[in-house]
C-alpha atoms as a PDB file:
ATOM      1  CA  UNK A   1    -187.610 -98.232 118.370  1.00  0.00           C
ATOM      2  CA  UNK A   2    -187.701 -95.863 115.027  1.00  0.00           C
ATOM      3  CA  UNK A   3    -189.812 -93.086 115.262  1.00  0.00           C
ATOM      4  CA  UNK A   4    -192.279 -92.144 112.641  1.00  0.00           C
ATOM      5  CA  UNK A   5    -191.882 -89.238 110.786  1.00  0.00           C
ATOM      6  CA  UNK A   6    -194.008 -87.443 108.693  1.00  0.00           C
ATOM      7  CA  UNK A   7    -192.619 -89.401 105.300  1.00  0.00           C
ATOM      8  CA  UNK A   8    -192.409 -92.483 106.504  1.00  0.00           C
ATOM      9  CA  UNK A   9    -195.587 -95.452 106.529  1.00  0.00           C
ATOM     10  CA  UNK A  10    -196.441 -97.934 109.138  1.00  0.00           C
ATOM     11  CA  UNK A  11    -198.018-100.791 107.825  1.00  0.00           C
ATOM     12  CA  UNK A  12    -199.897-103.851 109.410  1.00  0.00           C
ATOM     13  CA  UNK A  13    -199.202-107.168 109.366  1.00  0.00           C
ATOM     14  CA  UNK A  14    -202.043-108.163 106.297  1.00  0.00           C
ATOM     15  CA  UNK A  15    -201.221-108.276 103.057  1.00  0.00           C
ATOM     16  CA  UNK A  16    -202.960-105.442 100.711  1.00  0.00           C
ATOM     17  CA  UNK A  17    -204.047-106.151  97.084  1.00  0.00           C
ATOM     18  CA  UNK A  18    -200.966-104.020  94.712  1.00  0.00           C
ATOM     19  CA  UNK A  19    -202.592-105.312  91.978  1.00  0.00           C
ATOM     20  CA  UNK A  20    -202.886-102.607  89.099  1.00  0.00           C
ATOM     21  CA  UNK A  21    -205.923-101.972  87.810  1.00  0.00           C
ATOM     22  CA  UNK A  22    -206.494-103.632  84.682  1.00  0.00           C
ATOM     23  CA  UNK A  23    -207.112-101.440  81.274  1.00  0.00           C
ATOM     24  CA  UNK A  24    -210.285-102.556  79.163  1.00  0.00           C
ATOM     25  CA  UNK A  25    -209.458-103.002  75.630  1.00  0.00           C
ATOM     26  CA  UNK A  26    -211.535-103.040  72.546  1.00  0.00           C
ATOM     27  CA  UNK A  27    -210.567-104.439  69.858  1.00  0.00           C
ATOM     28  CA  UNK A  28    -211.689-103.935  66.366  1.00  0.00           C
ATOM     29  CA  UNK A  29    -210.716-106.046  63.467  1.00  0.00           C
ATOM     30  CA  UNK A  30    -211.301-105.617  59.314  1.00  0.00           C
ATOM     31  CA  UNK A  31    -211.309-109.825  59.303  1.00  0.00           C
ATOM     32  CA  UNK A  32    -213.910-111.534  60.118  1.00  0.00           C
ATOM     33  CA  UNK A  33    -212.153-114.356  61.872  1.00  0.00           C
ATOM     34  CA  UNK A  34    -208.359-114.629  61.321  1.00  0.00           C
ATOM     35  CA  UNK A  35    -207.539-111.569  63.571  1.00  0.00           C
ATOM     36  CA  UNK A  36    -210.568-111.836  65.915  1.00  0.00           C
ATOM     37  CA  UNK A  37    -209.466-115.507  66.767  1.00  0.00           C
ATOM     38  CA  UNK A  38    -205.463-114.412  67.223  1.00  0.00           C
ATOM     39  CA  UNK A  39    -207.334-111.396  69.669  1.00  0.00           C
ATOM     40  CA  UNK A  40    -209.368-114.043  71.550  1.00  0.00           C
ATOM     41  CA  UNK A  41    -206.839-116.420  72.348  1.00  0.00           C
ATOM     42  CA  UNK A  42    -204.523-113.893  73.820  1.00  0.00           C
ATOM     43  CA  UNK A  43    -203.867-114.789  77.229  1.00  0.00           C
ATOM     44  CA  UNK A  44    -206.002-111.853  79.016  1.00  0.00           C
ATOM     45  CA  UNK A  45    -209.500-112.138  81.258  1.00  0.00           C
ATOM     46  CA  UNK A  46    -212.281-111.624  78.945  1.00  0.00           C
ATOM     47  CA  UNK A  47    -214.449-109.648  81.095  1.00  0.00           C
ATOM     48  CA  UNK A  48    -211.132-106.587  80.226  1.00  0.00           C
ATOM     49  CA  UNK A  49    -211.200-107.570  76.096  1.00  0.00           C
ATOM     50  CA  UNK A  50    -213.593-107.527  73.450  1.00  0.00           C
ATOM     51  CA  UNK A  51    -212.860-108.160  69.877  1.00  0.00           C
ATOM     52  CA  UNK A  52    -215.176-107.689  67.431  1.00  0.00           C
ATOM     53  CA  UNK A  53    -214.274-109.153  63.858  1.00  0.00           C
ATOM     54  CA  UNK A  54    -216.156-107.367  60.648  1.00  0.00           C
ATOM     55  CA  UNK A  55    -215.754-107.914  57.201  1.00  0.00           C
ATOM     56  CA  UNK A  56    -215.518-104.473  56.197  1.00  0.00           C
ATOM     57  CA  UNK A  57    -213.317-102.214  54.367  1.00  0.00           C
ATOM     58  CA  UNK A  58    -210.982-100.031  56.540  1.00  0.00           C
ATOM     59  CA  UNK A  59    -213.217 -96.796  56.341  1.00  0.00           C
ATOM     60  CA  UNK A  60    -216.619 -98.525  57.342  1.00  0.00           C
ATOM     61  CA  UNK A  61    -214.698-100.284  60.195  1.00  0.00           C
ATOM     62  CA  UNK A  62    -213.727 -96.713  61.758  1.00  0.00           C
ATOM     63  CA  UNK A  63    -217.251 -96.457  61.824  1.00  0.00           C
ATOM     64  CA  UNK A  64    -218.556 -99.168  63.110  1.00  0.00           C
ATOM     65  CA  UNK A  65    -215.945 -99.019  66.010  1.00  0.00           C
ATOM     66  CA  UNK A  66    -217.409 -95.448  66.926  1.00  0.00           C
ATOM     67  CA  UNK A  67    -220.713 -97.251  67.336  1.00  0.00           C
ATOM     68  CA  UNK A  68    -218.743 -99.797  69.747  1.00  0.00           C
ATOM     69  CA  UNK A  69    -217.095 -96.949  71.382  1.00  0.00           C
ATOM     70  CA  UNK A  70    -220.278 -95.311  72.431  1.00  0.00           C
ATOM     71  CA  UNK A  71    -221.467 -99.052  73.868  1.00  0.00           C
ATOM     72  CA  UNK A  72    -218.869 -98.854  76.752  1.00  0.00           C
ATOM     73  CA  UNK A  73    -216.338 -97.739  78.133  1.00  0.00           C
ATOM     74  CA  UNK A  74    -212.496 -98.369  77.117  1.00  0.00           C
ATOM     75  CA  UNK A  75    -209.274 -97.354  78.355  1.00  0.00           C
ATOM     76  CA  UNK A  76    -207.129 -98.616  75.006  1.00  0.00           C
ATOM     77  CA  UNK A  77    -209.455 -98.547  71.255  1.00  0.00           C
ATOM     78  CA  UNK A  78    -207.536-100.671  68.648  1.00  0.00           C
ATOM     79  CA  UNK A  79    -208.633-100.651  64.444  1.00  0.00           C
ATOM     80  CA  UNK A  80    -206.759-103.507  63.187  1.00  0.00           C
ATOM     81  CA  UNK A  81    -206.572-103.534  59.511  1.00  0.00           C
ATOM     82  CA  UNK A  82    -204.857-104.942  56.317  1.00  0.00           C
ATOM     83  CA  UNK A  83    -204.078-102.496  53.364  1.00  0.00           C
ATOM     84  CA  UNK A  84    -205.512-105.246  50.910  1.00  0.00           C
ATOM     85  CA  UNK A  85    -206.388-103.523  47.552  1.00  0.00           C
ATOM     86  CA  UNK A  86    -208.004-100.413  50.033  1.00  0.00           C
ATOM     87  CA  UNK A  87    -206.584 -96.713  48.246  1.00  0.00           C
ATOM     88  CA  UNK A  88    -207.765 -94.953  51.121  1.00  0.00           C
ATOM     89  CA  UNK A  89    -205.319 -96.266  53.676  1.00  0.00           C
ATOM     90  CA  UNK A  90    -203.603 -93.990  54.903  1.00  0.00           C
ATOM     91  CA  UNK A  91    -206.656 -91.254  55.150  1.00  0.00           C
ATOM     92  CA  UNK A  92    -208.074 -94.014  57.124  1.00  0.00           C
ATOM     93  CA  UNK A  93    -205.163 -94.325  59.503  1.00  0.00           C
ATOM     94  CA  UNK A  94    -205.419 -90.689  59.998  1.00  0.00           C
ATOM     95  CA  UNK A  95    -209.515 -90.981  60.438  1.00  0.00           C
ATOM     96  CA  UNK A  96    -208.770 -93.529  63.084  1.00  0.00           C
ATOM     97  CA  UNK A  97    -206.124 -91.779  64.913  1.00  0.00           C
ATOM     98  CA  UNK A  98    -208.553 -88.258  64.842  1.00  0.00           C
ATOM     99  CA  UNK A  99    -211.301 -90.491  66.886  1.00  0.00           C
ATOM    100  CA  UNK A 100    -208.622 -91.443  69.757  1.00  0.00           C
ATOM    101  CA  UNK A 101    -208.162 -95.033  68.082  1.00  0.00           C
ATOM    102  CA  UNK A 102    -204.743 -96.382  67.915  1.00  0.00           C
ATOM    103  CA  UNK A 103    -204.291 -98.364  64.802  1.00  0.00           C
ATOM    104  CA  UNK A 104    -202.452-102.260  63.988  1.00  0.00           C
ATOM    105  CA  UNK A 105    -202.461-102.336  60.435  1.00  0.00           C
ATOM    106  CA  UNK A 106    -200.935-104.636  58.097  1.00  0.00           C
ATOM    107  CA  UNK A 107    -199.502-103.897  54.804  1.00  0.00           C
ATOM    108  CA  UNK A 108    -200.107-106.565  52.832  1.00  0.00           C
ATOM    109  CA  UNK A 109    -202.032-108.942  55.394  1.00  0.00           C
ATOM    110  CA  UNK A 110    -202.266-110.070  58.925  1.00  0.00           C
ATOM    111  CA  UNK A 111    -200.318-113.097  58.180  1.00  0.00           C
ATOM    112  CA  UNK A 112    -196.858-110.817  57.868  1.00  0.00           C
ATOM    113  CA  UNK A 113    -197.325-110.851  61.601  1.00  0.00           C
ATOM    114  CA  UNK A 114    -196.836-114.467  61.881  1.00  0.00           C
ATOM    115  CA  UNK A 115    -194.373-114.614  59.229  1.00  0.00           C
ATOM    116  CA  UNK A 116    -192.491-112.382  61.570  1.00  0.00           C
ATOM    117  CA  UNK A 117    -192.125-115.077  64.004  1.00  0.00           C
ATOM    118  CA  UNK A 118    -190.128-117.222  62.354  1.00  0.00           C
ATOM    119  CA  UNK A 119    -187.692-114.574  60.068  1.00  0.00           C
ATOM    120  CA  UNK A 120    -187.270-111.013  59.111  1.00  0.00           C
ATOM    121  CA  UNK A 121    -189.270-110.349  55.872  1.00  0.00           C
ATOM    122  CA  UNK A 122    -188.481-106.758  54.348  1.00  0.00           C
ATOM    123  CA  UNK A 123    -189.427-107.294  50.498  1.00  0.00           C
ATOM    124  CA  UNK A 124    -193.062-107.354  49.369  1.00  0.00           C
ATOM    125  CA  UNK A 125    -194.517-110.621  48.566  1.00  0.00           C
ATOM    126  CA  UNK A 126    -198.109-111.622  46.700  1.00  0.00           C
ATOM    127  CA  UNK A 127    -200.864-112.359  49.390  1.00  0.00           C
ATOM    128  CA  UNK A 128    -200.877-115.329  48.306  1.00  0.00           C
ATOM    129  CA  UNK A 129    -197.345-116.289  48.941  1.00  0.00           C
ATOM    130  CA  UNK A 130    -198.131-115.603  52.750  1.00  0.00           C
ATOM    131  CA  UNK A 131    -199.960-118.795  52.882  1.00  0.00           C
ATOM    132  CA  UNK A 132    -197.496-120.536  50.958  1.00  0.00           C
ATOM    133  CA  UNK A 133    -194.419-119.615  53.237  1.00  0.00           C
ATOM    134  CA  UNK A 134    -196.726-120.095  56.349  1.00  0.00           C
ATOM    135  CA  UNK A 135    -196.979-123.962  55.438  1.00  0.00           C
ATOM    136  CA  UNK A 136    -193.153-124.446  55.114  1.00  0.00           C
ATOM    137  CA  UNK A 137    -192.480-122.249  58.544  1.00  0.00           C
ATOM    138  CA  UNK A 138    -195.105-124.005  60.438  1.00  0.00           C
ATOM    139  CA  UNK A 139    -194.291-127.399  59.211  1.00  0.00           C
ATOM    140  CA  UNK A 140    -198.323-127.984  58.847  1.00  0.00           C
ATOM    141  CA  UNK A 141    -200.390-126.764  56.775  1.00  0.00           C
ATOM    142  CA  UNK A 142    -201.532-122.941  57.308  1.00  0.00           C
ATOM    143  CA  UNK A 143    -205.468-122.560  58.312  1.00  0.00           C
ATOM    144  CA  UNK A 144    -206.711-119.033  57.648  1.00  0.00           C
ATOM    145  CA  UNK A 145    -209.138-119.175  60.359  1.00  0.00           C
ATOM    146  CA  UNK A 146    -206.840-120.650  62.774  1.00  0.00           C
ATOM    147  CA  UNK A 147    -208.273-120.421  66.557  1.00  0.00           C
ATOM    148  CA  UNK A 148    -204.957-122.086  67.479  1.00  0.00           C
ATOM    149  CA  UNK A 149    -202.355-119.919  65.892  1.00  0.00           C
ATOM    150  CA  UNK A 150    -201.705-117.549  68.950  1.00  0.00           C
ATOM    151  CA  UNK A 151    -200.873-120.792  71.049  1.00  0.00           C
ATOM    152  CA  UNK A 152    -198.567-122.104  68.156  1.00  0.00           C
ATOM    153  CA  UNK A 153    -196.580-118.984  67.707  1.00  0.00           C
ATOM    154  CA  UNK A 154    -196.440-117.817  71.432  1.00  0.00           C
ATOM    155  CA  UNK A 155    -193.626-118.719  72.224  1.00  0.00           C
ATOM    156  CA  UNK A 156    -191.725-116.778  69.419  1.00  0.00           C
ATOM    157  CA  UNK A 157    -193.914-113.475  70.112  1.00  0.00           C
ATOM    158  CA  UNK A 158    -190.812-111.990  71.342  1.00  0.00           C
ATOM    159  CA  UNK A 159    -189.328-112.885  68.190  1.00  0.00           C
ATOM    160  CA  UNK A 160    -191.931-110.659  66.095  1.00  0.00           C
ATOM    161  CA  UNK A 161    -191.841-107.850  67.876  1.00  0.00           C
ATOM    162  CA  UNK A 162    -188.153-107.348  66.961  1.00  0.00           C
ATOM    163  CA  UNK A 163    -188.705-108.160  63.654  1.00  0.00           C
ATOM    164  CA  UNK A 164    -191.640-105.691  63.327  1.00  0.00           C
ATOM    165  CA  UNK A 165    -190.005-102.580  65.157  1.00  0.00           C
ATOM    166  CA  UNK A 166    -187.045-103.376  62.618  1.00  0.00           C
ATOM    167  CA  UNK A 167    -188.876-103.894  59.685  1.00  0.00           C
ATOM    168  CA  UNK A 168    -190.822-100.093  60.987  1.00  0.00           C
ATOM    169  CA  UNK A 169    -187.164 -98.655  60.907  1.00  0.00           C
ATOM    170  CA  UNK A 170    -186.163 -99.429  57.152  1.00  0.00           C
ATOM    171  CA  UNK A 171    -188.868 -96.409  56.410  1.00  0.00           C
ATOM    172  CA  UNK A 172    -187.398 -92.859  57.060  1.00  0.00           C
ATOM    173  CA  UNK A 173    -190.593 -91.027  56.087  1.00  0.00           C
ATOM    174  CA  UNK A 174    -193.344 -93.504  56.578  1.00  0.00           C
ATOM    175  CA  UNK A 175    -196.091 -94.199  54.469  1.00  0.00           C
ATOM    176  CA  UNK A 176    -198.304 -97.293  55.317  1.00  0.00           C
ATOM    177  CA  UNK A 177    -199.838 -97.263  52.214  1.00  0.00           C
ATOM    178  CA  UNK A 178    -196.476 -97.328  50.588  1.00  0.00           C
ATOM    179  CA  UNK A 179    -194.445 -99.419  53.155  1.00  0.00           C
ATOM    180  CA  UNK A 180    -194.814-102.620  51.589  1.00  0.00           C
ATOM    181  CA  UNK A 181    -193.996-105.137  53.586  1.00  0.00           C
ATOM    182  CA  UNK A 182    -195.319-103.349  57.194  1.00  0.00           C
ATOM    183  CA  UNK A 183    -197.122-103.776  59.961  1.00  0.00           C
ATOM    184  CA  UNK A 184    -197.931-102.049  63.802  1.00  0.00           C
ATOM    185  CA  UNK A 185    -199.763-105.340  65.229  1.00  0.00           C
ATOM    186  CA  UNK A 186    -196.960-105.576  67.556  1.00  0.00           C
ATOM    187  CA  UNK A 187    -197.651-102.241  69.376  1.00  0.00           C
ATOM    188  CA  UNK A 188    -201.055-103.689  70.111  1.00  0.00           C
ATOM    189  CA  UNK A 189    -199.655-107.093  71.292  1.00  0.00           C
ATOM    190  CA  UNK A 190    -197.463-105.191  73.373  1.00  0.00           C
ATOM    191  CA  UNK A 191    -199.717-102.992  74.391  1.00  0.00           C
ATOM    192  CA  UNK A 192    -201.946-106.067  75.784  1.00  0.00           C
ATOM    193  CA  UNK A 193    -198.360-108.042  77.138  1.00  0.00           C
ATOM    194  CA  UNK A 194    -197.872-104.771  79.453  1.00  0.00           C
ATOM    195  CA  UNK A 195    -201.277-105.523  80.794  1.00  0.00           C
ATOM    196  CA  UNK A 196    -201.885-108.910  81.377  1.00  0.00           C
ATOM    197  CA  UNK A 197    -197.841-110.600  82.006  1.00  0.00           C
END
């Protein structure tokens, strides 16, 4: 029979709970629905997410997720934003990341993160356009307000992360307000994939 030393552990028979403790994530999103309903279908508890969609410019939306900050408490903050016609982007960025919020913006619109799914986009295209090229790469036709379009793109997630961290790379000094086409949603996704896979 071993002996126990000081370093070693006896354990029983039972099985104990390893489970990590699950971080609580808010989520806080300049669209009213298209990026609140990609948030709420992720595959996570909802008792550990909230999403919040406003339709707000970028700089009221720091705001109001201060006010939603003080309402609970949250391990992970998230400001997701487009760049839209905004001039104060990147100030905003900056606001956000002052208050302890991490940031998944888009530059021009949400939708580059689904485009990224299917292909690597690294020239600017009209907003527009996004819905446009959506139609043809989903073979249906593109709803804004989708509450289905996490579920139809899952399985290509892994897809458009690559594509985003590369698209990230082709700036050497970067400017979001500048880096046309961009986006960080995939640091968030990944973010929420660490927690809840």
């Amino acid at each position: 029979m071993a002996k126990n030393n000081k370093n070693s552990r006896v354990y029983s028979g039972r099985k104990v709970n390893t489970r990590e403790v699950k971080q609580r994530f808010l989520i806080v999103c300049g669209g009213e629905e298209t990026e609140k309903n990609y948030f709420d279908c992720f595959r996570v508890p909802g008792s550990v997410i909230r999403v919040k969609g406003l339709n707000k410019d970028p700089d009221t939306l720091i705001n109001k997720t201060i006010e939603y900050q003080q309402q609970d408490e949250y391990d992970q903050v998230w400001c997701v934003f487009d760049k839209d016609d905004f001039q104060n982007f990147n100030s905003t960025i900056k606001k956000a990341k002052n208050e302890g919020f991490e940031v998944a913006y888009s530059n021009e619109a949400f939708e580059l993160w689904y485009v990224l799914h299917f292909e690597f986009l690294s020239s600017s295209i009209p907003r527009k356009d996004y819905i446009n090229k959506l139609n043809k790469l989903l073979g249906k036709k593109y709803e804004k307000n989708s509450d289905t379009i996490y579920d139809d793109l899952f399985d290509m997630q892994e897809v458009a992360i690559r594509n985003a961290e590369n698209l990230l790379k082709q700036y050497n000094q970067p400017n979001p307000a500048q880096d046309n086409p961009s986006t960080t949603v995939h640091k968030l996704v990944k973010a929420l994939n660490q927690q809840y896979r």
